[in-house]
C-alpha atoms as a PDB file:
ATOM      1  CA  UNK A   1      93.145  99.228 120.038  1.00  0.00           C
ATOM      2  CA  UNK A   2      95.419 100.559 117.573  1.00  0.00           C
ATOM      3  CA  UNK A   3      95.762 104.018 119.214  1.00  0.00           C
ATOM      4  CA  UNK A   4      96.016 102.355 122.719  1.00  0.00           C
ATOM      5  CA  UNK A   5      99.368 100.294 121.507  1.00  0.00           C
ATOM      6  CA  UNK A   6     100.573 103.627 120.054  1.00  0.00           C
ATOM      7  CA  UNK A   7     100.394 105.707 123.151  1.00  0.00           C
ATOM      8  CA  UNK A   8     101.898 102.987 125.324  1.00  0.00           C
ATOM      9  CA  UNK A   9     104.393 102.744 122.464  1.00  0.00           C
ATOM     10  CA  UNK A  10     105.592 106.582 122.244  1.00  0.00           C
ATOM     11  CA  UNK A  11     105.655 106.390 126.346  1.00  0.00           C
ATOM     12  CA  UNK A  12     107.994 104.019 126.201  1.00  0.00           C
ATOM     13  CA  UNK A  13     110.933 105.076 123.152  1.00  0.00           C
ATOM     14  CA  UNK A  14     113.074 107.959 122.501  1.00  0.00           C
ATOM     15  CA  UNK A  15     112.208 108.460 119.228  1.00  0.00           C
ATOM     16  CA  UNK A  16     108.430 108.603 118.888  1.00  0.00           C
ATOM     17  CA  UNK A  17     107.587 109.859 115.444  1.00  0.00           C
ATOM     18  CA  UNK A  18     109.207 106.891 114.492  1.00  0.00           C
ATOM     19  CA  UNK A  19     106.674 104.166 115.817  1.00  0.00           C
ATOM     20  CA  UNK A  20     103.891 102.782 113.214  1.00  0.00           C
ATOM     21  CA  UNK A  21     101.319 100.545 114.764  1.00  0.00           C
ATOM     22  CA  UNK A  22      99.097  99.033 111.488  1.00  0.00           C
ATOM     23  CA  UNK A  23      95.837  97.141 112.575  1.00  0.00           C
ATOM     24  CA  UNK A  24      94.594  93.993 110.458  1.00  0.00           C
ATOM     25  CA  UNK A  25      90.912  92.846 111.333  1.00  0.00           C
ATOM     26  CA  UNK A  26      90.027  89.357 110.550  1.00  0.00           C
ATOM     27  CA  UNK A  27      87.005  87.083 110.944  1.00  0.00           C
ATOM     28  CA  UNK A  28      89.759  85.596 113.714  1.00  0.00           C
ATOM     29  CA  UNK A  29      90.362  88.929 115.649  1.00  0.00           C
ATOM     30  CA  UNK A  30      92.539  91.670 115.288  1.00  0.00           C
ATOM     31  CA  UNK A  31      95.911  91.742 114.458  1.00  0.00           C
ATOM     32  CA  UNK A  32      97.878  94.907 115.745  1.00  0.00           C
ATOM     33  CA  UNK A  33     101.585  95.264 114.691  1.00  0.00           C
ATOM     34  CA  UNK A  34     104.225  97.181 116.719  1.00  0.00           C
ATOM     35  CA  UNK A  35     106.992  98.750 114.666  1.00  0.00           C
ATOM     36  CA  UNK A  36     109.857 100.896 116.407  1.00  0.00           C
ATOM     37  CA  UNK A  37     113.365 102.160 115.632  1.00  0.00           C
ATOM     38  CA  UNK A  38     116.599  99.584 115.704  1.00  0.00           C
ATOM     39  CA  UNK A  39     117.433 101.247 119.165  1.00  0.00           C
ATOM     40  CA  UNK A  40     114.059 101.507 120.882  1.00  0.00           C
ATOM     41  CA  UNK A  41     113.359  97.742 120.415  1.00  0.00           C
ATOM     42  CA  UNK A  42     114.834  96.971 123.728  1.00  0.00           C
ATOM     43  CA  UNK A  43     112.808  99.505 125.958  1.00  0.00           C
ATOM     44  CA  UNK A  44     109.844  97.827 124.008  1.00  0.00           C
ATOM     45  CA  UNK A  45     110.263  94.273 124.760  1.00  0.00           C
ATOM     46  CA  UNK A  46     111.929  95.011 128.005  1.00  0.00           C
ATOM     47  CA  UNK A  47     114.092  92.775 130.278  1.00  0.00           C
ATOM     48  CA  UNK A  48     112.947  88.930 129.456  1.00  0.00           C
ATOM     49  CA  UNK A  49     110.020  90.333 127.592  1.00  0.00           C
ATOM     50  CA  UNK A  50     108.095  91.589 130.552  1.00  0.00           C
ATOM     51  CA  UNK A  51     107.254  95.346 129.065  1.00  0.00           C
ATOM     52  CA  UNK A  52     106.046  93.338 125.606  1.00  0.00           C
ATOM     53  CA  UNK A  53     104.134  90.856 127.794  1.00  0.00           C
ATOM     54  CA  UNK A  54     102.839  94.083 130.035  1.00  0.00           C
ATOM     55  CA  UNK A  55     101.411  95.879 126.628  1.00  0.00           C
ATOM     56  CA  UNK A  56      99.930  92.274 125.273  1.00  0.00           C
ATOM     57  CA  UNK A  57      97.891  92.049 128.566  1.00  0.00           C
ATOM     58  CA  UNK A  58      96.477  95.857 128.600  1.00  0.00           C
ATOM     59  CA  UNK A  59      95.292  95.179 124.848  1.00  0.00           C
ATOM     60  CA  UNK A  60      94.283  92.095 125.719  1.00  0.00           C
ATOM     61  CA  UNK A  61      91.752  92.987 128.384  1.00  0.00           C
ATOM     62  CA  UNK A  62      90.841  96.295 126.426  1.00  0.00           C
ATOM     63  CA  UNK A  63      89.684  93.489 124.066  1.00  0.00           C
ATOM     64  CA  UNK A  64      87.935  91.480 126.133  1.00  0.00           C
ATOM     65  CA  UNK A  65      85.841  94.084 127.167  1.00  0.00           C
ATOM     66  CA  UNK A  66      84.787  94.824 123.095  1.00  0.00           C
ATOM     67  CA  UNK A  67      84.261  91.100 122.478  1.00  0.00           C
ATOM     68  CA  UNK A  68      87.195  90.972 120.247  1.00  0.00           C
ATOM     69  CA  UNK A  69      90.708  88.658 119.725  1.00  0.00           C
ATOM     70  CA  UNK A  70      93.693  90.898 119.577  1.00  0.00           C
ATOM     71  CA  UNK A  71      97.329  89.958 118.857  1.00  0.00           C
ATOM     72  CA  UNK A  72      99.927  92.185 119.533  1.00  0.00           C
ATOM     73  CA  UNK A  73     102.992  91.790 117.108  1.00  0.00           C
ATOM     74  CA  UNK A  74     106.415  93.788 117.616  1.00  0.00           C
ATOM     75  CA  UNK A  75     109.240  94.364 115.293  1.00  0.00           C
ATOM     76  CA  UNK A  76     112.022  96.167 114.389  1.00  0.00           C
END
Protein backbone atom coordinates (compact mmCIF):
# COMPACT_ATOMS: atom_id res chain seq x y z
CA UNK A 1 0.00 0.00 0.00
CA UNK A 2 2.67 2.22 0.99
CA UNK A 3 4.44 2.22 -2.42
CA UNK A 4 1.01 2.52 -4.22
CA UNK A 5 0.28 6.07 -2.26
CA UNK A 6 3.87 7.02 -3.20
CA UNK A 7 3.63 6.59 -6.90
CA UNK A 8 0.24 8.26 -7.10
CA UNK A 9 1.91 10.84 -4.86
CA UNK A 10 5.15 11.71 -7.08
CA UNK A 11 2.52 11.69 -10.23
CA UNK A 12 0.84 14.22 -8.86
CA UNK A 13 3.68 17.14 -7.28
CA UNK A 14 6.48 19.04 -8.65
CA UNK A 15 8.82 18.22 -6.29
CA UNK A 16 8.94 14.45 -5.84
CA UNK A 17 11.98 13.59 -3.79
CA UNK A 18 10.28 15.49 -1.37
CA UNK A 19 7.19 13.16 -0.59
CA UNK A 20 7.52 10.58 2.51
CA UNK A 21 4.67 8.16 2.81
CA UNK A 22 5.34 6.17 6.49
CA UNK A 23 3.01 3.05 7.00
CA UNK A 24 1.73 2.14 10.66
CA UNK A 25 0.09 -1.46 10.93
CA UNK A 26 -2.25 -2.02 13.71
CA UNK A 27 -4.45 -4.84 14.99
CA UNK A 28 -7.16 -2.05 13.48
CA UNK A 29 -5.66 -1.78 9.89
CA UNK A 30 -3.15 0.16 8.37
CA UNK A 31 -2.41 3.54 8.75
CA UNK A 32 -0.58 5.19 5.67
CA UNK A 33 0.54 8.88 6.03
CA UNK A 34 0.97 11.30 3.07
CA UNK A 35 3.60 13.97 3.56
CA UNK A 36 4.40 16.60 0.68
CA UNK A 37 6.06 20.00 0.28
CA UNK A 38 4.14 23.44 1.54
CA UNK A 39 3.40 24.04 -2.27
CA UNK A 40 2.39 20.61 -3.55
CA UNK A 41 -0.35 20.25 -0.86
CA UNK A 42 -2.89 21.70 -3.14
CA UNK A 43 -2.34 19.41 -6.29
CA UNK A 44 -2.64 16.65 -3.52
CA UNK A 45 -5.90 17.35 -2.00
CA UNK A 46 -7.19 18.87 -5.15
CA UNK A 47 -10.23 21.15 -5.76
CA UNK A 48 -12.84 20.36 -2.71
CA UNK A 49 -10.76 17.37 -1.86
CA UNK A 50 -11.65 15.27 -4.83
CA UNK A 51 -7.81 14.15 -5.86
CA UNK A 52 -7.37 13.21 -1.81
CA UNK A 53 -10.77 11.46 -1.92
CA UNK A 54 -9.64 9.84 -5.55
CA UNK A 55 -6.22 8.35 -3.82
CA UNK A 56 -8.34 7.22 -0.46
CA UNK A 57 -10.62 5.12 -2.80
CA UNK A 58 -7.69 3.39 -5.02
CA UNK A 59 -6.02 2.36 -1.54
CA UNK A 60 -9.05 1.60 -0.30
CA UNK A 61 -10.08 -1.07 -2.77
CA UNK A 62 -6.32 -2.21 -3.14
CA UNK A 63 -7.18 -3.06 0.50
CA UNK A 64 -10.12 -4.68 0.20
CA UNK A 65 -8.79 -7.02 -2.04
CA UNK A 66 -5.79 -8.03 0.83
CA UNK A 67 -8.40 -8.22 3.60
CA UNK A 68 -6.99 -5.23 5.24
CA UNK A 69 -8.33 -1.52 6.79
CA UNK A 70 -6.30 1.27 5.35
CA UNK A 71 -6.42 4.99 6.22
CA UNK A 72 -4.93 7.37 4.16
CA UNK A 73 -3.61 10.52 6.10
CA UNK A 74 -2.15 13.74 4.25
CA UNK A 75 -0.14 16.57 5.54
CA UNK A 76 1.98 19.21 4.97
Amino acid sequence: MRELVETIAKALVDAPDQVKVTEQVSEKGTLITLSVAKEDIGKVIGKQGRVANAIRSVVKAAGIRKGVHVIVDIEY
